[in-house]
Protein backbone atom coordinates (compact mmCIF):
# COMPACT_ATOMS: atom_id res chain seq x y z
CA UNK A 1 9.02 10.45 -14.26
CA UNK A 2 6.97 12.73 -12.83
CA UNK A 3 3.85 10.94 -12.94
CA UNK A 4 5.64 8.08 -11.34
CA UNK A 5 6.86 10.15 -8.63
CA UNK A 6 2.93 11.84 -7.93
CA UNK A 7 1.53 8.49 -7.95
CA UNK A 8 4.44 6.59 -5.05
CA UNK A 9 3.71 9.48 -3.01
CA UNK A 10 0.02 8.70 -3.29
CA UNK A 11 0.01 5.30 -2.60
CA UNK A 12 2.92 5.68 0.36
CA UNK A 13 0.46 7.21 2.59
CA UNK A 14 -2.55 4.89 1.51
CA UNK A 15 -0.09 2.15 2.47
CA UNK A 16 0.53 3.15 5.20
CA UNK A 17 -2.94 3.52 6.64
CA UNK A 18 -3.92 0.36 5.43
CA UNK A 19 -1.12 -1.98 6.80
CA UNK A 20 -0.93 0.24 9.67
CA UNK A 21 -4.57 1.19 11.09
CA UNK A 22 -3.59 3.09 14.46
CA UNK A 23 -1.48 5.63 11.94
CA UNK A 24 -4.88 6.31 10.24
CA UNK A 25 -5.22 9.72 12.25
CA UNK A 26 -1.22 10.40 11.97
CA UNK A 27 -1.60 11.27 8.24
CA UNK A 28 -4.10 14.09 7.82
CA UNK A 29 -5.86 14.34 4.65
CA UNK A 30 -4.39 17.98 3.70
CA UNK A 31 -6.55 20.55 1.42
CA UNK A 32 -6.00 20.14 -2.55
CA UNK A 33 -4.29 24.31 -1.84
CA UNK A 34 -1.88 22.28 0.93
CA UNK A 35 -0.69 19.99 -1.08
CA UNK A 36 1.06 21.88 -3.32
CA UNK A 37 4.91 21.20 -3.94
CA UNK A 38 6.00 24.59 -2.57
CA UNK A 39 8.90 25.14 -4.30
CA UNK A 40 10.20 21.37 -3.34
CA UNK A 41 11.01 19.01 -5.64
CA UNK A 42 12.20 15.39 -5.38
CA UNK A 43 12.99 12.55 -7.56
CA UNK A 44 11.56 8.96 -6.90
CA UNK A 45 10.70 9.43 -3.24
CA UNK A 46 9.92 6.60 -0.27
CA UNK A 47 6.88 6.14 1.39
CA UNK A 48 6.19 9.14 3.99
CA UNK A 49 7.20 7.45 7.91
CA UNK A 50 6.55 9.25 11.04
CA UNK A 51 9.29 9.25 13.80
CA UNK A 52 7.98 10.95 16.72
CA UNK A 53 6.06 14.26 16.00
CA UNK A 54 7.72 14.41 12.66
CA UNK A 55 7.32 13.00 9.07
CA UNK A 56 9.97 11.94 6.82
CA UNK A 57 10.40 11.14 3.03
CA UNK A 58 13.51 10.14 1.71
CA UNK A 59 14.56 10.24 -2.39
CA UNK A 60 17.66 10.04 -4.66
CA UNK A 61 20.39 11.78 -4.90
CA UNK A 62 24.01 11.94 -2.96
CA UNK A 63 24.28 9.33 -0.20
CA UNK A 64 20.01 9.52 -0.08
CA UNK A 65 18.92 13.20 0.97
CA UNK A 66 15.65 13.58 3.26
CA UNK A 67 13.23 16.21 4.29
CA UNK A 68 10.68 16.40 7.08
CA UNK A 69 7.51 17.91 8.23
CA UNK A 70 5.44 17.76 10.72
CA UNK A 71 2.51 19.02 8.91
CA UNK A 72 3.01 17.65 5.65
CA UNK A 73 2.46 20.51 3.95
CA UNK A 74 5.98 22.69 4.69
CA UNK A 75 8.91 20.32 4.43
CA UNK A 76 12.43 21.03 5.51
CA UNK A 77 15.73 19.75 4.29
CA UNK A 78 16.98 16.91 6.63
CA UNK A 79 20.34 15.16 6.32
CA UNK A 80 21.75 12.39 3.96
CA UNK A 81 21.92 8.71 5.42
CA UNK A 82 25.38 8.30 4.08
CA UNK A 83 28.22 10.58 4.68
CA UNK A 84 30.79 8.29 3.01
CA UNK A 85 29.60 5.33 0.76
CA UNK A 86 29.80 1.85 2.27
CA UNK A 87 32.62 -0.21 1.34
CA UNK A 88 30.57 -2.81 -0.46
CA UNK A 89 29.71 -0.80 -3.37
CA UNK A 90 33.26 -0.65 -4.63
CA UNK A 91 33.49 -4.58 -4.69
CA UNK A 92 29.78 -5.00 -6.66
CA UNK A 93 28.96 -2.07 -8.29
CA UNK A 94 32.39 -0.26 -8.85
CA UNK A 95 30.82 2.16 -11.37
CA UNK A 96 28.59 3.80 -9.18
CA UNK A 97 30.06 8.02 -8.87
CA UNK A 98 29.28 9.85 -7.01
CA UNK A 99 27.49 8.37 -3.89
CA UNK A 100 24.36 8.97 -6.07
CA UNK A 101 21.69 6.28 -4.82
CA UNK A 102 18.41 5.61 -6.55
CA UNK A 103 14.62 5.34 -5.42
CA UNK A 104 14.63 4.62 -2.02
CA UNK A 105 12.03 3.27 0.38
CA UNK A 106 11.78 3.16 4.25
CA UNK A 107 9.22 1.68 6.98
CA UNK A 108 9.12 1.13 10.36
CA UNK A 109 9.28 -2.70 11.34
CA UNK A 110 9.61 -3.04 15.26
CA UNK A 111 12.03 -0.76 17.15
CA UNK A 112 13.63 0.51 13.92
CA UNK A 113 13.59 1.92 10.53
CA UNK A 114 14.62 -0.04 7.38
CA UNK A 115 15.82 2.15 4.78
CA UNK A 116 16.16 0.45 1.14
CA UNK A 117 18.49 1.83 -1.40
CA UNK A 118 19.67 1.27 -5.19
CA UNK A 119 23.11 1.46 -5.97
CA UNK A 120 23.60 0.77 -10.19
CA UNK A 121 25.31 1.71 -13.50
CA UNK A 122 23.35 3.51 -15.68
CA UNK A 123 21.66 1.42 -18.20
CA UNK A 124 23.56 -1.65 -17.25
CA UNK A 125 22.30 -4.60 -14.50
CA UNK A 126 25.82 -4.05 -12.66
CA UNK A 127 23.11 -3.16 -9.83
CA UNK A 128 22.30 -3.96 -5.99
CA UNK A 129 19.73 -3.14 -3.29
CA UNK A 130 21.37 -2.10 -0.08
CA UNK A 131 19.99 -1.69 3.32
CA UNK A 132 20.75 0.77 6.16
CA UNK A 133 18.85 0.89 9.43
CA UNK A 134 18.13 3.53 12.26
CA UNK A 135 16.30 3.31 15.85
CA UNK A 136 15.15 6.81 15.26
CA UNK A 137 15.18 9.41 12.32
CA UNK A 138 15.68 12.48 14.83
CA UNK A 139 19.14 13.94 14.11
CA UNK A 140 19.15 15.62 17.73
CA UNK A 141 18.43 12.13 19.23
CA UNK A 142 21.52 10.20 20.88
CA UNK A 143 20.35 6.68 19.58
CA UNK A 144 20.51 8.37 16.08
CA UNK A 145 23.14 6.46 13.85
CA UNK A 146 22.53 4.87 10.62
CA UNK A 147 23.90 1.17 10.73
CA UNK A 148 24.82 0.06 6.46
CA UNK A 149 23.83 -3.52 6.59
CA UNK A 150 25.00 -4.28 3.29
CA UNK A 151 23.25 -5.43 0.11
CA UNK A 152 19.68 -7.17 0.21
CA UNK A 153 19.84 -8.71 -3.30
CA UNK A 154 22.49 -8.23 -6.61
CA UNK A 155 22.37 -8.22 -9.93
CA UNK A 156 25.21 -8.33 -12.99
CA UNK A 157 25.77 -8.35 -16.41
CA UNK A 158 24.15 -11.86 -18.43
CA UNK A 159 21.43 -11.80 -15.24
CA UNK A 160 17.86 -11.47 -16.78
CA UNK A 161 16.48 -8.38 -14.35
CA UNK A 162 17.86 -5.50 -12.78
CA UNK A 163 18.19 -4.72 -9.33
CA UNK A 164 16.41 -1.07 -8.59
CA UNK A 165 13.59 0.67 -7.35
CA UNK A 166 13.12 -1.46 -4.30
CA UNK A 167 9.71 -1.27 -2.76
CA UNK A 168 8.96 -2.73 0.91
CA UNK A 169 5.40 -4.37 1.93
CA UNK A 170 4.91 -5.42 5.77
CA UNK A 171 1.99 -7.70 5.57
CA UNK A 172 -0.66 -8.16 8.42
CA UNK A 173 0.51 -11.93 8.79
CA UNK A 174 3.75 -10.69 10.03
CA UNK A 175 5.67 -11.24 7.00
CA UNK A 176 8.09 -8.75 4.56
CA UNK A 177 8.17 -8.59 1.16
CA UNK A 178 9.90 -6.66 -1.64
CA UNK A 179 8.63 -6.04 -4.96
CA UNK A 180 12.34 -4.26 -7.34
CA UNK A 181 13.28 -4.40 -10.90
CA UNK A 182 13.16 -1.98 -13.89
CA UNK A 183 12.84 -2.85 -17.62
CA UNK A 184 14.41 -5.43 -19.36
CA UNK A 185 12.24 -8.88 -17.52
CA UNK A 186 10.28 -6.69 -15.20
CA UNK A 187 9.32 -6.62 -11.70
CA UNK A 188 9.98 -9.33 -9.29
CA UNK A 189 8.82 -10.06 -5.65
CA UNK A 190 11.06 -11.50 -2.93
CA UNK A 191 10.03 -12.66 0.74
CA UNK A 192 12.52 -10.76 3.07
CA UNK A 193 13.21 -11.79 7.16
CA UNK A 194 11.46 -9.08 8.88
CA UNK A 195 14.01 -10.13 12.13
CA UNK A 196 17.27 -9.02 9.55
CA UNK A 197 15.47 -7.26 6.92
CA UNK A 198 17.26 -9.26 3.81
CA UNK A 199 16.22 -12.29 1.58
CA UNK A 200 15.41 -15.14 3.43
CA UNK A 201 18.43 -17.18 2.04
CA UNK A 202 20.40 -16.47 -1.02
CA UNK A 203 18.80 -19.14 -3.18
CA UNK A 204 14.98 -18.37 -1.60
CA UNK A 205 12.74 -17.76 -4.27
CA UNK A 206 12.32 -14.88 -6.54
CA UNK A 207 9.18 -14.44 -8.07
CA UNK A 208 8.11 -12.48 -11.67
CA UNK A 209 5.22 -10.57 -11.31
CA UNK A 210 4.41 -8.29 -14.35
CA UNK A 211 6.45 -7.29 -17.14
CA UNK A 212 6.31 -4.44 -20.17
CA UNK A 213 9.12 -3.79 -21.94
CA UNK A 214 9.39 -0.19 -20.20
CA UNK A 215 7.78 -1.37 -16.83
CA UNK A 216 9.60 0.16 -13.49
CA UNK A 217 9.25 2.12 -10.52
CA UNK A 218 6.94 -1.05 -8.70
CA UNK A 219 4.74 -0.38 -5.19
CA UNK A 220 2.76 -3.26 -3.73
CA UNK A 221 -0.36 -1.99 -0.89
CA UNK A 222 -2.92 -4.00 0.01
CA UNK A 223 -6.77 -2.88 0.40
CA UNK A 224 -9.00 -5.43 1.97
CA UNK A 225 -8.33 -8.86 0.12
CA UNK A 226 -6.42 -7.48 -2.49
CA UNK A 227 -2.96 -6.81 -3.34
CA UNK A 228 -2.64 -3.58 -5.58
CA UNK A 229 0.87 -3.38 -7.90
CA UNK A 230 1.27 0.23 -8.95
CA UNK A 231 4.18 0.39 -11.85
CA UNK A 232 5.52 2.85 -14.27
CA UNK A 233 6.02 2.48 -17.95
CA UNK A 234 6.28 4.12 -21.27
CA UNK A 235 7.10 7.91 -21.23
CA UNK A 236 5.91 10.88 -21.14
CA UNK A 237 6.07 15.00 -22.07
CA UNK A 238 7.09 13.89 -25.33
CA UNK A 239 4.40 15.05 -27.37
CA UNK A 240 3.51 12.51 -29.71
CA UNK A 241 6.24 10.31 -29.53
CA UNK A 242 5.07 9.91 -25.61
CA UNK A 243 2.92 7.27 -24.24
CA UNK A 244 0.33 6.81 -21.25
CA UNK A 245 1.61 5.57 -17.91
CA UNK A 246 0.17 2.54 -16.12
């Protein structure tokens, strides 16, 4: 995992810039001695967003913690998103303890910030995507409130894909995707509303775009003409029972 997690923070930024050129001089290109963890570690982090003079990266754990910077290179502890768990993940994925949420993933569309969450049961595809949303990510500002605007896409048991690891693309045509999914028929790509932030319509079409039998963890960037997938799979620190990531 930890190569995954060294390579989404990579490519956040890189997204960023590209999709976003007026943030191109809002992410500083920090010294290799800067960019050191110091002493913080995170599991499956979002892409980096600024709000105001500050940066933010959100990852999983209990009701999705945060930290923020606002030189990326000494981060603080922020708050969770949730302080009690929306009442749709009882009904849909009931054996979800905890409040623990999974790989999250944030940008900034318009005059708010979409915040993409996955709620599952371990090794099963009892598993949704939820959404919560924010006109600011500054704690000390009065419009701060997150808003849970329930789940984006399902999945259950006898479904052929599982519903994690959500990954958010705002394309320069205007239009929102989301690249998810983790093992079992690998990673698929759905066209969201950017006005609501969810599918389309609940029959719109989902779309397989690379598989492994390992394959997770899925980011989607563009450079130029190109769409660039960055996935996960295999495993590593192993010794030599491991294999190379992709």
């Amino acid at each position: 995992m930890l190569i995954g997690t060294l390579a989404l923070s990579a490519t956040a930024i890189a997204q960023t810039n590209t999709a976003r050129p007026e943030l191109q001089k809002s992410f500083p290109v920090l010294p290799l001695e800067q960019s050191a963890s110091r002493g913080i570690s995170t599991r499956d982090p979002s892409s980096i967003v600024k709000c105001k003079d500050e940066y933010w990266v959100f990852y999983t754990g209990r009701g999705v913690p945060s930290y923020h910077s606002k030189d990326l290179a000494k981060w603080e502890r922020g708050p969770a998103v949730f302080k009690a768990a929306p009442e749709w993940i009882a009904k849909i994925v009931p054996e979800n303890r905890n409040m623990s949420y999974w790989a999250p993933d944030i940008l900034k569309l318009g005059d708010r910030y979409l915040l993409y969450y996955s709620v599952s049961s371990f090794g099963k595809m009892t598993s949704a995507i939820g959404l919560a949303t924010n006109p600011t990510l500054d704690p000390n500002d009065p419009a701060y409130q997150w808003t849970d605007q329930g789940f984006v896409v399902r999945t259950q048991e006898g479904d052929n894909h599982n519903a994690i690891d959500p990954s958010v693309f705002h394309d320069s045509d205007g239009s929102l995707w989301m690249t998810y999914g983790s093992y079992w028929s690998g990673i698929k790509l759905l066209q969201l509303d950017p006005q609501t932030g969810k599918r389309l319509a609940p029959d719109s079409k989902l779309f397989s775009i690379a598989y492994n039998e390992s394959i997770e963890a899925s980011y989607l960037c563009r450079h130029d003409d190109y769409y660039y997938l960055f996935v996960n799979w295999g495993s590593c620190c192993q010794g030599p029972k491991g294999s190379r990531k992709k």
